[in-house]
Protein backbone atom coordinates (compact mmCIF):
# COMPACT_ATOMS: atom_id res chain seq x y z
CA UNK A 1 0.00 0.00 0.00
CA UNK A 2 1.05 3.73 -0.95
CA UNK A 3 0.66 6.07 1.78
CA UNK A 4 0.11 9.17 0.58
CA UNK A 5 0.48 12.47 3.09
CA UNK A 6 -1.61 15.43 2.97
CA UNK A 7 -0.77 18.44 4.28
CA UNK A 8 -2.41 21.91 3.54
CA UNK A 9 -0.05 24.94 3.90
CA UNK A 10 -1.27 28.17 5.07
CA UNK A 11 1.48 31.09 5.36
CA UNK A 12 0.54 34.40 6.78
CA UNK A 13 3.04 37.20 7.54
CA UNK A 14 3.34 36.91 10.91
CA UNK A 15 1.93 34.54 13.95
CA UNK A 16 -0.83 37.20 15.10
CA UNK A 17 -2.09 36.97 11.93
CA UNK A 18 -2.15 32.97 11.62
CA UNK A 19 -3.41 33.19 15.24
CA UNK A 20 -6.29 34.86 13.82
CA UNK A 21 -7.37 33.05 11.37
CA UNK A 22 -6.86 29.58 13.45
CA UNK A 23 -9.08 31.73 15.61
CA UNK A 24 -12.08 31.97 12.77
CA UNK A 25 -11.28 28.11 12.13
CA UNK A 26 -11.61 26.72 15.88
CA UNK A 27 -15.04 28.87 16.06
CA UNK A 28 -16.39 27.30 12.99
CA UNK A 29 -15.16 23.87 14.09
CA UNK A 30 -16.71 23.83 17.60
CA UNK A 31 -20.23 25.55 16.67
CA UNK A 32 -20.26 22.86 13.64
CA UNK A 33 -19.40 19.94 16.36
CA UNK A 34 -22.11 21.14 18.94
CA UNK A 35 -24.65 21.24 16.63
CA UNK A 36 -23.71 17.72 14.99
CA UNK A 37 -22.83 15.74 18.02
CA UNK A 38 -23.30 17.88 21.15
CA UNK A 39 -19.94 18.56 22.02
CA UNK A 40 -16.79 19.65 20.88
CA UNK A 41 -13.27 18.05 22.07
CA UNK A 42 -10.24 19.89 21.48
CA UNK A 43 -6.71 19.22 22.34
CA UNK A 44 -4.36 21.83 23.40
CA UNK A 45 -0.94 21.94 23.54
CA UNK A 46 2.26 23.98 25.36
CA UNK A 47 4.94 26.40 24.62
CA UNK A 48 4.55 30.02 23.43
CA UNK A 49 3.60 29.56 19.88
CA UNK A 50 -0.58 29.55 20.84
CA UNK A 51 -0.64 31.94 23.59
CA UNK A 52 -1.30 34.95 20.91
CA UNK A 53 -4.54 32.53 20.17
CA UNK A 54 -5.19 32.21 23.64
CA UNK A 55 -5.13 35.67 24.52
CA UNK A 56 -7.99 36.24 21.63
CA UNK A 57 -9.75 33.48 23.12
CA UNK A 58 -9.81 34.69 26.33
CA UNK A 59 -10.51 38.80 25.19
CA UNK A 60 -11.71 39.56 21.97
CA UNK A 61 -13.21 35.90 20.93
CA UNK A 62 -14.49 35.08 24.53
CA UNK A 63 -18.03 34.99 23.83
CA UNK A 64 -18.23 33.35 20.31
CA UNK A 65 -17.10 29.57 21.17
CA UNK A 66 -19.65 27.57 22.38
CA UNK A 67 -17.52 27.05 26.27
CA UNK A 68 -20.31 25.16 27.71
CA UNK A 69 -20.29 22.28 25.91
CA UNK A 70 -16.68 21.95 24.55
CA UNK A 71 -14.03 19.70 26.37
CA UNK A 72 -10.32 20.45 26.80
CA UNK A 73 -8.01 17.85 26.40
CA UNK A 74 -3.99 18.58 26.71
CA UNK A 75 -1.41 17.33 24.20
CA UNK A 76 0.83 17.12 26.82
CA UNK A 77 2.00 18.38 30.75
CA UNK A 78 5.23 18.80 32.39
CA UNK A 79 5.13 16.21 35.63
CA UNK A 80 5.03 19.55 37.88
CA UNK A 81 1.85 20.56 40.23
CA UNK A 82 -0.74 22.47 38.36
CA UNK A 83 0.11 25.78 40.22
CA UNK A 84 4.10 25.40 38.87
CA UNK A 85 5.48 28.24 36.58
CA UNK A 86 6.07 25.27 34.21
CA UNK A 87 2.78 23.88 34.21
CA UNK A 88 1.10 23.77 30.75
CA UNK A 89 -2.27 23.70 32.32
CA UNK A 90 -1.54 26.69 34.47
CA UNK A 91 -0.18 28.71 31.51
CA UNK A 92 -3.32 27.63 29.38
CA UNK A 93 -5.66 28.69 32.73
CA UNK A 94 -3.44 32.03 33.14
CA UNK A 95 -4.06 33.03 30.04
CA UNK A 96 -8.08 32.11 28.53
CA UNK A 97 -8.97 29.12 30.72
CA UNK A 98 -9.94 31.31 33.61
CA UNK A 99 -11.29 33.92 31.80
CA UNK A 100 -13.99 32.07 29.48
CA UNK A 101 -17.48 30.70 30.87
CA UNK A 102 -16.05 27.08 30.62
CA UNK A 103 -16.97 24.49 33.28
CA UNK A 104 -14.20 23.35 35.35
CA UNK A 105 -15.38 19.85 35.23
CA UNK A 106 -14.68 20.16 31.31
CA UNK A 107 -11.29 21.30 31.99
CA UNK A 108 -9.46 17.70 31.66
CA UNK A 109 -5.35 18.44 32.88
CA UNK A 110 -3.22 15.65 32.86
CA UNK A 111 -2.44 14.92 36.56
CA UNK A 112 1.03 16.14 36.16
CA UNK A 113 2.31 15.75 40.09
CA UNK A 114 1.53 12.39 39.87
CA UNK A 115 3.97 9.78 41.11
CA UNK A 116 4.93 7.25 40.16
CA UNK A 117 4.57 9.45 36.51
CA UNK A 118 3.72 6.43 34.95
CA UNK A 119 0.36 6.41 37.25
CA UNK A 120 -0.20 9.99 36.25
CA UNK A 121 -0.64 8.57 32.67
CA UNK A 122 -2.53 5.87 33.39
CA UNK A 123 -5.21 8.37 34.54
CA UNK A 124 -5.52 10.31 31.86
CA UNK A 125 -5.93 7.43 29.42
CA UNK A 126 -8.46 6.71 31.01
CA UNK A 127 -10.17 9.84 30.67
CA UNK A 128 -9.19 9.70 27.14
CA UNK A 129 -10.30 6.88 26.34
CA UNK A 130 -9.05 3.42 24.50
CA UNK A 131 -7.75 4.02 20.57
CA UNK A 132 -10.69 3.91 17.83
CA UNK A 133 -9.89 1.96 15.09
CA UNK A 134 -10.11 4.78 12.42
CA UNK A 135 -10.23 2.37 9.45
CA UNK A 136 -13.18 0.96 10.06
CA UNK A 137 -15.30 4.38 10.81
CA UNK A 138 -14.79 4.62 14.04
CA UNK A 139 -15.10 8.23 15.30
CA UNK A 140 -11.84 9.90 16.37
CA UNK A 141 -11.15 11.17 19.73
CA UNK A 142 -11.06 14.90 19.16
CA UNK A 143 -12.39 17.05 16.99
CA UNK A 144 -9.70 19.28 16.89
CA UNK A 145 -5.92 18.21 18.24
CA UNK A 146 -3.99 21.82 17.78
CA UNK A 147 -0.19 21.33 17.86
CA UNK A 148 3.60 23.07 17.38
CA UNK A 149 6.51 21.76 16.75
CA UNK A 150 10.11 22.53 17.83
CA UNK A 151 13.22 23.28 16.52
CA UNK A 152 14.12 19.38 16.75
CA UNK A 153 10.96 18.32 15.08
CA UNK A 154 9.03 17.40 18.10
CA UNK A 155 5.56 17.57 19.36
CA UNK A 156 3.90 17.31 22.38
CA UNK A 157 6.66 15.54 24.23
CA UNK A 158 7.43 13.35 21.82
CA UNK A 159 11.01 13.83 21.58
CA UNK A 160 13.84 12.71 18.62
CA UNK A 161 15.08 9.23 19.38
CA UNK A 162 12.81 8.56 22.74
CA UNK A 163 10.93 5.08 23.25
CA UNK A 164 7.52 6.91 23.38
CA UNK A 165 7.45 7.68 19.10
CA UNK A 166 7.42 4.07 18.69
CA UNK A 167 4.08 3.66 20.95
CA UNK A 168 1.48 2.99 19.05
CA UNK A 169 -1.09 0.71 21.34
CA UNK A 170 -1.62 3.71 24.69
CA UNK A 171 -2.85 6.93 24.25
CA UNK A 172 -1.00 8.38 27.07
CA UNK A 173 2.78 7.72 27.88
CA UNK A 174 5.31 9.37 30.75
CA UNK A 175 8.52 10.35 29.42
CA UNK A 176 10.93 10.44 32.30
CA UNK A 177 13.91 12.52 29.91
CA UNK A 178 12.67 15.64 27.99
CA UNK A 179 14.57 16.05 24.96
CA UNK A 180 14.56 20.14 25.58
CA UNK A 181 14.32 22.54 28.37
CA UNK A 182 12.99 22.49 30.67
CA UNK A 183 14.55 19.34 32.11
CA UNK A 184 12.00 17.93 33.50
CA UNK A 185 9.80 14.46 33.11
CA UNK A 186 6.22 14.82 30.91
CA UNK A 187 3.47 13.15 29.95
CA UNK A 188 2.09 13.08 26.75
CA UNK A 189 -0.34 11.73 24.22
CA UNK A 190 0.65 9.05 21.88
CA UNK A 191 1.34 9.96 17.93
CA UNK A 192 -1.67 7.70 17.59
CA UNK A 193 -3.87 9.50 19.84
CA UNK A 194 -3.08 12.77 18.75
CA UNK A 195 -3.91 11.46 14.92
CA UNK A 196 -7.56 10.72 16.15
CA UNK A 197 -8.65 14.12 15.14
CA UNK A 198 -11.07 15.05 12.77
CA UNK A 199 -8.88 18.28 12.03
CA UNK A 200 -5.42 18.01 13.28
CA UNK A 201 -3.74 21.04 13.11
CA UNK A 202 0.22 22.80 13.56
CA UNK A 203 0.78 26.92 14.33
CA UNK A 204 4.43 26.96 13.55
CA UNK A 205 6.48 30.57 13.72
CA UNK A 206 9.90 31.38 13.63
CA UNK A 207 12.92 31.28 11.38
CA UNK A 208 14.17 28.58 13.84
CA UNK A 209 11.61 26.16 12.84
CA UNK A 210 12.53 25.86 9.48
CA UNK A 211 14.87 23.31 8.90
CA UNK A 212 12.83 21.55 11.01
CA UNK A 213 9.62 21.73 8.77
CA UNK A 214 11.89 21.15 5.75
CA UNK A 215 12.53 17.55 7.23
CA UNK A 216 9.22 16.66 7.97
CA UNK A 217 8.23 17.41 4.61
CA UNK A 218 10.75 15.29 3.26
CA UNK A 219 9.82 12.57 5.41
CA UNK A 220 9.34 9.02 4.52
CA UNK A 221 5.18 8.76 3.84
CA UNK A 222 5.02 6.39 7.05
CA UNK A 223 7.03 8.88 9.84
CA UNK A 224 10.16 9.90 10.60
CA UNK A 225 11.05 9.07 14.38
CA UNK A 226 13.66 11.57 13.98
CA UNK A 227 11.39 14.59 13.30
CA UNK A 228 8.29 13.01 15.52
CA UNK A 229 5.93 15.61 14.05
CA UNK A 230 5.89 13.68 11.18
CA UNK A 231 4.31 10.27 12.50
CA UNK A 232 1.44 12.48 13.58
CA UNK A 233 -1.22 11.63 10.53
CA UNK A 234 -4.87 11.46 10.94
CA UNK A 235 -7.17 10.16 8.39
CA UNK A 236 -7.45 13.61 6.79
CA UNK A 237 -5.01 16.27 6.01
CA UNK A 238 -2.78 18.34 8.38
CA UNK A 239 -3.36 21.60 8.10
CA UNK A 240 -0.25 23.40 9.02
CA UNK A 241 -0.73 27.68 9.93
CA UNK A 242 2.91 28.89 9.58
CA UNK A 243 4.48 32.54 10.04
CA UNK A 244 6.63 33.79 6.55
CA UNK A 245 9.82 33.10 8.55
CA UNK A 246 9.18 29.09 9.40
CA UNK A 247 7.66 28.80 5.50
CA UNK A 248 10.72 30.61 3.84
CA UNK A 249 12.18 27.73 1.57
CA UNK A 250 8.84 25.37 2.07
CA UNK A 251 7.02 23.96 -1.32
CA UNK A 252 5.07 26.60 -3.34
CA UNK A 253 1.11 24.85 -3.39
CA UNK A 254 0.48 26.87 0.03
CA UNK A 255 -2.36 29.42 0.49
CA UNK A 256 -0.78 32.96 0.84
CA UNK A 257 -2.85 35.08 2.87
């Protein structure tokens, strides 16, 4: 069998701009999901690269997602208390969680102070829930699984050269190393589990990304465990929002806005 990798490029001159229009996208998404199937489930992830999105979420965009009925789910958590400076919950509360009419109870952290870490993980797969099997019509987990990457190709904390890009049964690993700063252990979802979205999407910015997103491009069809971005791939296409800087150098069929 050919696999055959779709990915739709969207470049926009800088990351407020892509942070936007992933902005307009999520709305449509969520409304679309409530209305179809009551709820909408979208996974979140770290780092600086969404907190521009965020911050429209939680000011300007507050009152057009439908909060009451949409469930967030986290790509992945540094094995710190929620209240840490490096938590990514805590960030993510900081900075829209808290300020949106969302119901706690459909606020779903990974239990990051967990110990051992492995138990932490073993909690939120549960919450998760077990893999569908996509290839028979199963419904995905998410609706929307919103990642980065970083300048090593990772996402989530699915690190270059780690154990946990070859899992492929759990939906939720610990990773006791981090391959970056800072330095401490993680949990994360599985490349499987973050490929059971029905839109699975990357906000990439910064020149320092780009030789990164060059390699994932070039990947084999099937994943590159060296750039682990590139094993992420749902039944659809990715849809990747990138800055000019990260897309300088990419393949022309993009959508120039």
């Amino acid at each position: 069998m050919v696999l055959r990798v779709d990915r739709r490029l969207h470049v926009f001159p800088d990351l407020g701009a892509a942070s936007a229009a992933l902005a307009d996208q999520l709305t449509r998404r969520a409304i679309e999901a409530v209305d179809e199937r009551g709820r909408f489930r979208w996974v979140i992830s770290g780092g600086r690269t969404p907190l521009p999105l965020f911050e429209l979420l939680g000011g300007p965009r507050a009152l057009e997602m439908p909060w009451p009925d949409t469930d967030i789910f986290f790509a992945d958590e540094r094995c710190v208390p929620p209240d840490h400076p490096e938590s990514n919950f805590g960030a993510a509360w900081a900075q829209f969680l808290s300020k949106v009419p969302i119901p706690r109870r459909r606020v779903h952290r990974m239990p990051g102070e967990a110990r051992p870490i492995g138990e932490g993980a073993r909690r939120y797969a549960r919450k998760v829930g077990p893999l569908p099997n996509l290839a028979t019509g199963a419904p995905p987990l998410f609706d929307v699984v919103l990642l980065g990457i970083g300048p090593d190709g990772h996402t989530a904390s699915l690190f270059p050269g780690q154990a946990a890009t070859g899992q492929r049964r759990r939906t939720v690993v610990a990773v006791p190393e981090a391959g970056q700063p800072p330095h401490v252990p993680r949990l994360t979802l599985t490349a499987p589990a973050l490929s059971s979205g029905r839109n699975v999407w990357f906000l990439v910015a910064g020149a320092d990304k780009r030789a990164a997103l060059a390699r994932i491009f070039r990947a084999d069809p099937a994943g590159d465990a060296a750039v682990p971005a590139s094993l992420v791939q749902p039944p659809g296409p990715t849809e990747w929002f990138l800055d000019a800087a990260a897309a300088r150098g990419l393949p022309t069929n993009r959508d120039p806005r």
